[in-house]
C-alpha atoms as a PDB file:
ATOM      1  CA  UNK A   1     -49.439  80.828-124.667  1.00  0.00           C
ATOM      2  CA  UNK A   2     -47.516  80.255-127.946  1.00  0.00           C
ATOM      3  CA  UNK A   3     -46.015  77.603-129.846  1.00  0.00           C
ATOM      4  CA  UNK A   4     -41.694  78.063-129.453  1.00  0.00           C
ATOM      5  CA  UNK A   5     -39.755  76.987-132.958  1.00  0.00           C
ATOM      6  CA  UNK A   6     -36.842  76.394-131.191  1.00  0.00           C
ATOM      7  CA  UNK A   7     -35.004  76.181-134.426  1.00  0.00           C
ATOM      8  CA  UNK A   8     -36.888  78.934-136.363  1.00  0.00           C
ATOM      9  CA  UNK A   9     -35.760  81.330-133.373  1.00  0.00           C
ATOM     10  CA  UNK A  10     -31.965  80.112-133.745  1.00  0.00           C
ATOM     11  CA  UNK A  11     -32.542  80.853-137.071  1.00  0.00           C
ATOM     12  CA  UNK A  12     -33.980  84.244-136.895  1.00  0.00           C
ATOM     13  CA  UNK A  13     -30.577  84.874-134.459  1.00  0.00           C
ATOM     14  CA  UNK A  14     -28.256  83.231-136.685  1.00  0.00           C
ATOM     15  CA  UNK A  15     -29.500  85.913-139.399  1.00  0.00           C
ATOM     16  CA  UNK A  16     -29.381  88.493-137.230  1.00  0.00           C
ATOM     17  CA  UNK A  17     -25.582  87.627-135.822  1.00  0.00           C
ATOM     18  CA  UNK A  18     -24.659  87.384-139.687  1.00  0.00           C
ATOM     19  CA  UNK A  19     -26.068  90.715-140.598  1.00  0.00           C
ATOM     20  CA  UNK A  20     -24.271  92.474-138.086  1.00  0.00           C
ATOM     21  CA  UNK A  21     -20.939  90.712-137.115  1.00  0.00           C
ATOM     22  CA  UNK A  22     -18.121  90.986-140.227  1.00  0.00           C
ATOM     23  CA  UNK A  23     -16.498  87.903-139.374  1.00  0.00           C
ATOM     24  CA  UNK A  24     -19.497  86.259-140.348  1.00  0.00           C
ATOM     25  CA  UNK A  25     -20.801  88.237-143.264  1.00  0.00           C
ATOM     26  CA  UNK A  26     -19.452  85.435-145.737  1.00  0.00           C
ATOM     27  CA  UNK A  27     -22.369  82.963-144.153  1.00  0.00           C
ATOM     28  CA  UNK A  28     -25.471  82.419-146.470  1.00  0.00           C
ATOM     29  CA  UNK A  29     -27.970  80.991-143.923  1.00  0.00           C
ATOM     30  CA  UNK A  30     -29.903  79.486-146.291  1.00  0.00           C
ATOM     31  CA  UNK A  31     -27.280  76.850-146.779  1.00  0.00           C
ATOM     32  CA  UNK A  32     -27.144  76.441-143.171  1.00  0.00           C
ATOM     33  CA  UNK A  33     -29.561  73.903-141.877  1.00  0.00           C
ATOM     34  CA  UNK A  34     -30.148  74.508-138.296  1.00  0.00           C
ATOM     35  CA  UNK A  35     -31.584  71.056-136.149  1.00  0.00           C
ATOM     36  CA  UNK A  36     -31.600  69.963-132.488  1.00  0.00           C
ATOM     37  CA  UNK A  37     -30.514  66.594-130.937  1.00  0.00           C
ATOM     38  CA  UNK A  38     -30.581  65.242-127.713  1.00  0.00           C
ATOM     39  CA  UNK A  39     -27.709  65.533-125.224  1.00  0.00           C
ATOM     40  CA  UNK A  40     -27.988  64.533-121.938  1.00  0.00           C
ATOM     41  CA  UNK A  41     -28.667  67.050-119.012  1.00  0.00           C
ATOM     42  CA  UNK A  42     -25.746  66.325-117.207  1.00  0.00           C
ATOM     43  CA  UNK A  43     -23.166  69.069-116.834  1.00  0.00           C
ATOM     44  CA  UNK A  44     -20.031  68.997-119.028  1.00  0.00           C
ATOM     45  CA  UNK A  45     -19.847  67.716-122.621  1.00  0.00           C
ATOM     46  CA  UNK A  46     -21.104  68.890-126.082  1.00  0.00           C
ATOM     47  CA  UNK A  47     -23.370  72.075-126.334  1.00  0.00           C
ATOM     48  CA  UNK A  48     -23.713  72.119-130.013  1.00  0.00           C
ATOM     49  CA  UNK A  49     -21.759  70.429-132.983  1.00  0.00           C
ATOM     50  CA  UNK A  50     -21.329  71.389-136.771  1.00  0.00           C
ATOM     51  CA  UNK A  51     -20.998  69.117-139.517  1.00  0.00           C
ATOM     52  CA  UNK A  52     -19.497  70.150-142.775  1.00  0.00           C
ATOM     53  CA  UNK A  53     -20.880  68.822-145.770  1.00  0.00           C
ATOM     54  CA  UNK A  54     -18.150  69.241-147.982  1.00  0.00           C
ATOM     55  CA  UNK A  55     -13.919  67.915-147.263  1.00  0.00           C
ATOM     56  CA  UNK A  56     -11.127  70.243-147.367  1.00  0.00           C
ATOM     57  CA  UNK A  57     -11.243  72.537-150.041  1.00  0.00           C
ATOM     58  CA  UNK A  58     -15.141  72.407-151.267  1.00  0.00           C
ATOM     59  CA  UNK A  59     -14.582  68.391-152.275  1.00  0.00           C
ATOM     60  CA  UNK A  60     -17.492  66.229-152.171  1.00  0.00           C
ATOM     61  CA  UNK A  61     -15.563  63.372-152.814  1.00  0.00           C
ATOM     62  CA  UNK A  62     -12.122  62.273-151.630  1.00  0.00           C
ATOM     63  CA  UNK A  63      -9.881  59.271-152.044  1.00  0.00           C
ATOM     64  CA  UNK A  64      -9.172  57.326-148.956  1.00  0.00           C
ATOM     65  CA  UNK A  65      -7.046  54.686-147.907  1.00  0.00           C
ATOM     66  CA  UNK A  66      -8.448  51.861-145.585  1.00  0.00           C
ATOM     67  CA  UNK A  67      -5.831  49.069-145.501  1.00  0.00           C
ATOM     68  CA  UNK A  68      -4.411  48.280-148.574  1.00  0.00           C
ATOM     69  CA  UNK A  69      -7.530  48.960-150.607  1.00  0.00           C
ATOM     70  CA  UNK A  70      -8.347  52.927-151.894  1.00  0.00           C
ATOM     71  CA  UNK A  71     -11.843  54.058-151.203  1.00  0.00           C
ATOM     72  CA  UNK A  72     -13.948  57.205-152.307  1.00  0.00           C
ATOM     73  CA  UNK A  73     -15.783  58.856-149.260  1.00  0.00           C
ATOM     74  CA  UNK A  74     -18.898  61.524-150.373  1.00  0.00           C
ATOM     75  CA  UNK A  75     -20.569  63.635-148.617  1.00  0.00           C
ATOM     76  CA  UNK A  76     -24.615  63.225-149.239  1.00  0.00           C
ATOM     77  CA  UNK A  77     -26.586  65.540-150.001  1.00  0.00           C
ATOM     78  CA  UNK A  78     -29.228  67.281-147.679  1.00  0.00           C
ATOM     79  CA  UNK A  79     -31.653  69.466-149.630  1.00  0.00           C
ATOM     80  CA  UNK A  80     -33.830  72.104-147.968  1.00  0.00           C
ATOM     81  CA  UNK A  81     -36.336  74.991-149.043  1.00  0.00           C
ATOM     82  CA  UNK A  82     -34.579  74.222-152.591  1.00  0.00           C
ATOM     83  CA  UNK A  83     -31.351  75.047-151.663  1.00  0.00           C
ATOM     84  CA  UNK A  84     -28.580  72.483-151.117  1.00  0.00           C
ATOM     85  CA  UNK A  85     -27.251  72.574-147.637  1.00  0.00           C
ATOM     86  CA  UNK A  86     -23.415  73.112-146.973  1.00  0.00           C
ATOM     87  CA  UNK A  87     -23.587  72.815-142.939  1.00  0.00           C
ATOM     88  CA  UNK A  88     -26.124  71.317-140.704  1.00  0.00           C
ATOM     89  CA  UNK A  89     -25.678  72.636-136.567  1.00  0.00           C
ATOM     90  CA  UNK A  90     -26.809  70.954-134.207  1.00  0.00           C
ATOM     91  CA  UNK A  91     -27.743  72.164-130.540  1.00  0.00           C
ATOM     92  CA  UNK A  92     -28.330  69.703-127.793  1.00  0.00           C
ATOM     93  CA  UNK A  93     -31.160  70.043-126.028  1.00  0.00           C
ATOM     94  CA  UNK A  94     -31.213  69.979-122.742  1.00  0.00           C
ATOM     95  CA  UNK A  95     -28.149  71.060-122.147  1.00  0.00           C
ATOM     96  CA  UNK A  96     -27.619  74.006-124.806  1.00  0.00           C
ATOM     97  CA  UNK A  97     -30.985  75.255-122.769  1.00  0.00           C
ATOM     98  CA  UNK A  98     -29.548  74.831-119.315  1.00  0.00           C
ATOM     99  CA  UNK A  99     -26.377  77.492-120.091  1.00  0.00           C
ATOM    100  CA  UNK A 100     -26.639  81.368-119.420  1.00  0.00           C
ATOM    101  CA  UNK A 101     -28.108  83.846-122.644  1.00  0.00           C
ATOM    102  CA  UNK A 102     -24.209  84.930-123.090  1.00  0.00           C
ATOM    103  CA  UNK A 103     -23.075  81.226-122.861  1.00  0.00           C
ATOM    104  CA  UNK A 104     -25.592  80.581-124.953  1.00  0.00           C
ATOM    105  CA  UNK A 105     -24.150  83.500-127.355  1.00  0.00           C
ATOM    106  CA  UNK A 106     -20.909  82.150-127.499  1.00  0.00           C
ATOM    107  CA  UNK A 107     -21.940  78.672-128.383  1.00  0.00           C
ATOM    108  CA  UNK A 108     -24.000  79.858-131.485  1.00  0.00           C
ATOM    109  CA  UNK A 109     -20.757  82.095-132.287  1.00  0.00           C
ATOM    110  CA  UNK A 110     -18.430  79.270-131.891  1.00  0.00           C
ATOM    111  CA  UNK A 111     -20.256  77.146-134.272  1.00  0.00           C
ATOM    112  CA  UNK A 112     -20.991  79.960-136.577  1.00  0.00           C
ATOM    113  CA  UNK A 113     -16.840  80.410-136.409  1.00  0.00           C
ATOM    114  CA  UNK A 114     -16.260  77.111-137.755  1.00  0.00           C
ATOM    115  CA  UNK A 115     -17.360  77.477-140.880  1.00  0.00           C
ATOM    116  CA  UNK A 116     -14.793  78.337-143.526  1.00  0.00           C
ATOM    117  CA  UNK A 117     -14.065  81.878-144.930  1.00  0.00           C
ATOM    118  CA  UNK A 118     -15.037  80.226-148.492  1.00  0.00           C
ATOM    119  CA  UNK A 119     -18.476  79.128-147.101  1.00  0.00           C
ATOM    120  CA  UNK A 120     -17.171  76.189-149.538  1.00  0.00           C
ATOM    121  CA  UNK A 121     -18.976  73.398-146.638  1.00  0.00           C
ATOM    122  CA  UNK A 122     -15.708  72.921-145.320  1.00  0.00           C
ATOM    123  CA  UNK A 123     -14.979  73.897-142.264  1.00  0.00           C
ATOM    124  CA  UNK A 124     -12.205  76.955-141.171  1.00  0.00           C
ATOM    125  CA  UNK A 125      -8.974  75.120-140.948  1.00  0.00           C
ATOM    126  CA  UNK A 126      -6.312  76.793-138.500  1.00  0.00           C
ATOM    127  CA  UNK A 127      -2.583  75.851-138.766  1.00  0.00           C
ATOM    128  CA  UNK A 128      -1.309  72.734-136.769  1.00  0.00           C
ATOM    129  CA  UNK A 129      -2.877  69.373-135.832  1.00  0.00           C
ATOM    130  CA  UNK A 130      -5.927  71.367-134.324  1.00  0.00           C
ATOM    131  CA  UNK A 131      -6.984  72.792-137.019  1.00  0.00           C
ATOM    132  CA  UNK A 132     -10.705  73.260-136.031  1.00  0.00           C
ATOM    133  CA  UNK A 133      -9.774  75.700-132.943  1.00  0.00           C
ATOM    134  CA  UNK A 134      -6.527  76.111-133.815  1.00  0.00           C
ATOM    135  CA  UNK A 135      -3.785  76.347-130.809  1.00  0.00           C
ATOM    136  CA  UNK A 136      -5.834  76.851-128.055  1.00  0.00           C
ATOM    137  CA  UNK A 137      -9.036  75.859-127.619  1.00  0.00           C
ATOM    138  CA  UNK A 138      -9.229  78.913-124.508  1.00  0.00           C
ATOM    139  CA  UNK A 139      -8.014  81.291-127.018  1.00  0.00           C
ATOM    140  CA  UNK A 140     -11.239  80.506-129.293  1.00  0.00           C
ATOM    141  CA  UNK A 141     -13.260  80.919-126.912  1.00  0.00           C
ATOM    142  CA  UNK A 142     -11.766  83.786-125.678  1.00  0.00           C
ATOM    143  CA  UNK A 143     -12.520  85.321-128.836  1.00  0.00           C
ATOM    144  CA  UNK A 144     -15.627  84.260-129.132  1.00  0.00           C
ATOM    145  CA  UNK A 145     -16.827  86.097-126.226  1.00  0.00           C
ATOM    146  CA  UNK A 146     -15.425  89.074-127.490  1.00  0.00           C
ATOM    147  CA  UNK A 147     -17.424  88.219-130.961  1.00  0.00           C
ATOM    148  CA  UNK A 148     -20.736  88.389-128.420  1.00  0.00           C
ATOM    149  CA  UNK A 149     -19.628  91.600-126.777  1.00  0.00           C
ATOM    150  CA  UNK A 150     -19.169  93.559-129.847  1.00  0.00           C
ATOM    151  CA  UNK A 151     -22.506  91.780-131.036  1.00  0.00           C
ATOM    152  CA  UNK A 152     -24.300  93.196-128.024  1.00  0.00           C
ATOM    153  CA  UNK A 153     -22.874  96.123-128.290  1.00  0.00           C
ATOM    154  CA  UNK A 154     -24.828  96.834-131.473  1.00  0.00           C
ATOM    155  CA  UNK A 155     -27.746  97.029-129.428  1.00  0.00           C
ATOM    156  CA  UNK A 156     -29.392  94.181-131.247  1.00  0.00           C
ATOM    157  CA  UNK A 157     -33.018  93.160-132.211  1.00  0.00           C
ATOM    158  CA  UNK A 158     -34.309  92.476-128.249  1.00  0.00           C
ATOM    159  CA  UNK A 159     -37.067  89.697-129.678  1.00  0.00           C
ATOM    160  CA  UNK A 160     -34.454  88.121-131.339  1.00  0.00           C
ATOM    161  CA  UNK A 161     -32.794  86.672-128.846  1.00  0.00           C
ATOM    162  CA  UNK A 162     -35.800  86.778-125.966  1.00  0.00           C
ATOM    163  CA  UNK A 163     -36.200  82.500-126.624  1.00  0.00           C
ATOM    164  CA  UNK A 164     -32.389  82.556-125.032  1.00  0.00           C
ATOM    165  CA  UNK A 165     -33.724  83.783-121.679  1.00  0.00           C
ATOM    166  CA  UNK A 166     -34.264  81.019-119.035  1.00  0.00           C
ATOM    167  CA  UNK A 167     -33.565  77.044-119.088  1.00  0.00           C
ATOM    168  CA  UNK A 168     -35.955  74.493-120.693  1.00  0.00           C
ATOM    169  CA  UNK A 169     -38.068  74.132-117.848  1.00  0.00           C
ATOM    170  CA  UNK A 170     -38.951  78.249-117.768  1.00  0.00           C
ATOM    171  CA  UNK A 171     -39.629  77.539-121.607  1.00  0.00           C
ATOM    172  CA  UNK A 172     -41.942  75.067-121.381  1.00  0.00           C
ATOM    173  CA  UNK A 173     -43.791  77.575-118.505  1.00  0.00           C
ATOM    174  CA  UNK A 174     -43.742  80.342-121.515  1.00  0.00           C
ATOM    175  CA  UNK A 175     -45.059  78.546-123.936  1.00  0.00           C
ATOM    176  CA  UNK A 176     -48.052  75.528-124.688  1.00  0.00           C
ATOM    177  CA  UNK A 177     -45.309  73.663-127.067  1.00  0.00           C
ATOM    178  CA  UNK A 178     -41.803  73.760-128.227  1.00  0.00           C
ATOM    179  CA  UNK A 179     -40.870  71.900-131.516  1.00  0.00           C
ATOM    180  CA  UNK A 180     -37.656  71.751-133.164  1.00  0.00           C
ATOM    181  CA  UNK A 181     -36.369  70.190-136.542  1.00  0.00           C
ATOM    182  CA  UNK A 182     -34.300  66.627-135.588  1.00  0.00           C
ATOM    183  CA  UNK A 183     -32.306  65.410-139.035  1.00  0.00           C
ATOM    184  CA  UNK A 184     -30.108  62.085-138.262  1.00  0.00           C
ATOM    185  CA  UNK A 185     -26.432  63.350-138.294  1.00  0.00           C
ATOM    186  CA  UNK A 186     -25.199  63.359-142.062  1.00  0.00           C
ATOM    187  CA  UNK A 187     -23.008  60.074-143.102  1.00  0.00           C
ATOM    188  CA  UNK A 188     -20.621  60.277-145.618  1.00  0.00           C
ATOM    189  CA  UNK A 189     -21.107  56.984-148.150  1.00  0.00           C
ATOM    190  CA  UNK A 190     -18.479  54.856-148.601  1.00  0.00           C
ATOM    191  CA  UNK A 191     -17.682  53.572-151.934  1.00  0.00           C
ATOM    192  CA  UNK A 192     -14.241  51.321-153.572  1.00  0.00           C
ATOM    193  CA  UNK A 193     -12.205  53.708-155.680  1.00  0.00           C
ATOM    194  CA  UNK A 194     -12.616  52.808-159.165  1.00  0.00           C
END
């Protein structure tokens, strides 16, 4: 029995997904930092989350207001292999584990989907007052499934996605370990605006 990377496998998919889907051929995965957190097992809720590290536009910085008094919120700065990272996604574990291999599919698409066109570390930013799914969340979806059919479709690398197959308690009968990179959620510093 093996050792699972949880997040090396994601990886290895998320490189694979970028290689052969255009919408995402814009992605440089080596400024995406993949982790895992804990969610609880119960149904419903978060699968996964993404967090930008950079405002609209590519900023690092903006100017905020908070009362009467102006502030400047950055963005740190997460550092990894060398490279500076522009999105960390996270995957909650159990409940990311728990879902089907094509719901599992669409979740890595849907995060993969937030990230902006620019690959600036902003995230993609629809028209409207939702901009992170844009008018309907169903519709997003919707498309992201048909993201993972065309991905499938390609026929692609079998191993590469073999880690989806089965909840975390079939996992754990696989394999002797499974480890997984945890990074506290990235906070954005709070400074006054001089």
């Amino acid at each position: 029995m093996t050792t699972l990377n949880l997040t090396g496998e994601l990886e290895r998919l998320i490189r694979d997904i970028v290689a052969r889907t255009p919408e995402f051929h814009h992605v440089a995965t080596e400024k995406l930092l993949v982790c895992v957190s804990s969610g609880r097992p119960s149904p419903g809720g978060s699968l996964a989350k993404i967090h930008p590290l950079r405002f609209e536009g590519g900023e690092k910085s903006v100017r905020r207001r908070r009362g009467r008094r102006a502030v400047l919120c950055t963005m740190p700065t997460i550092m990894h292999q060398g490279e500076e990272i522009l999105y960390v996604i996270y995957f909650l574990v159990p409940r990311f584990l728990e879902l089907s291999t094509r719901e599992k599919l669409i979740t890595v698409f849907h995060e993969l989907y937030h990230i902006s066109p620019a690959f600036d570390g902003d995230i993609r930013r629809f028209p409207g007052r939702n901009y992170a799914h844009g008018s309907s969340t169903k519709a997003y979806n919707a498309l992201m499934g048909r993201l993972v059919d065309a991905y499938l479709d390609q026929l692609p690398d079998p191993s590469a996605m073999l880690f989806l197959e089965g909840n975390l308690a079939e996992l754990r009968r696989r394999h002797r370990a499974i480890v997984a990179r945890r990074l506290p959620a990235p906070r954005i510093s709070v400074s006054p605006a001089g």
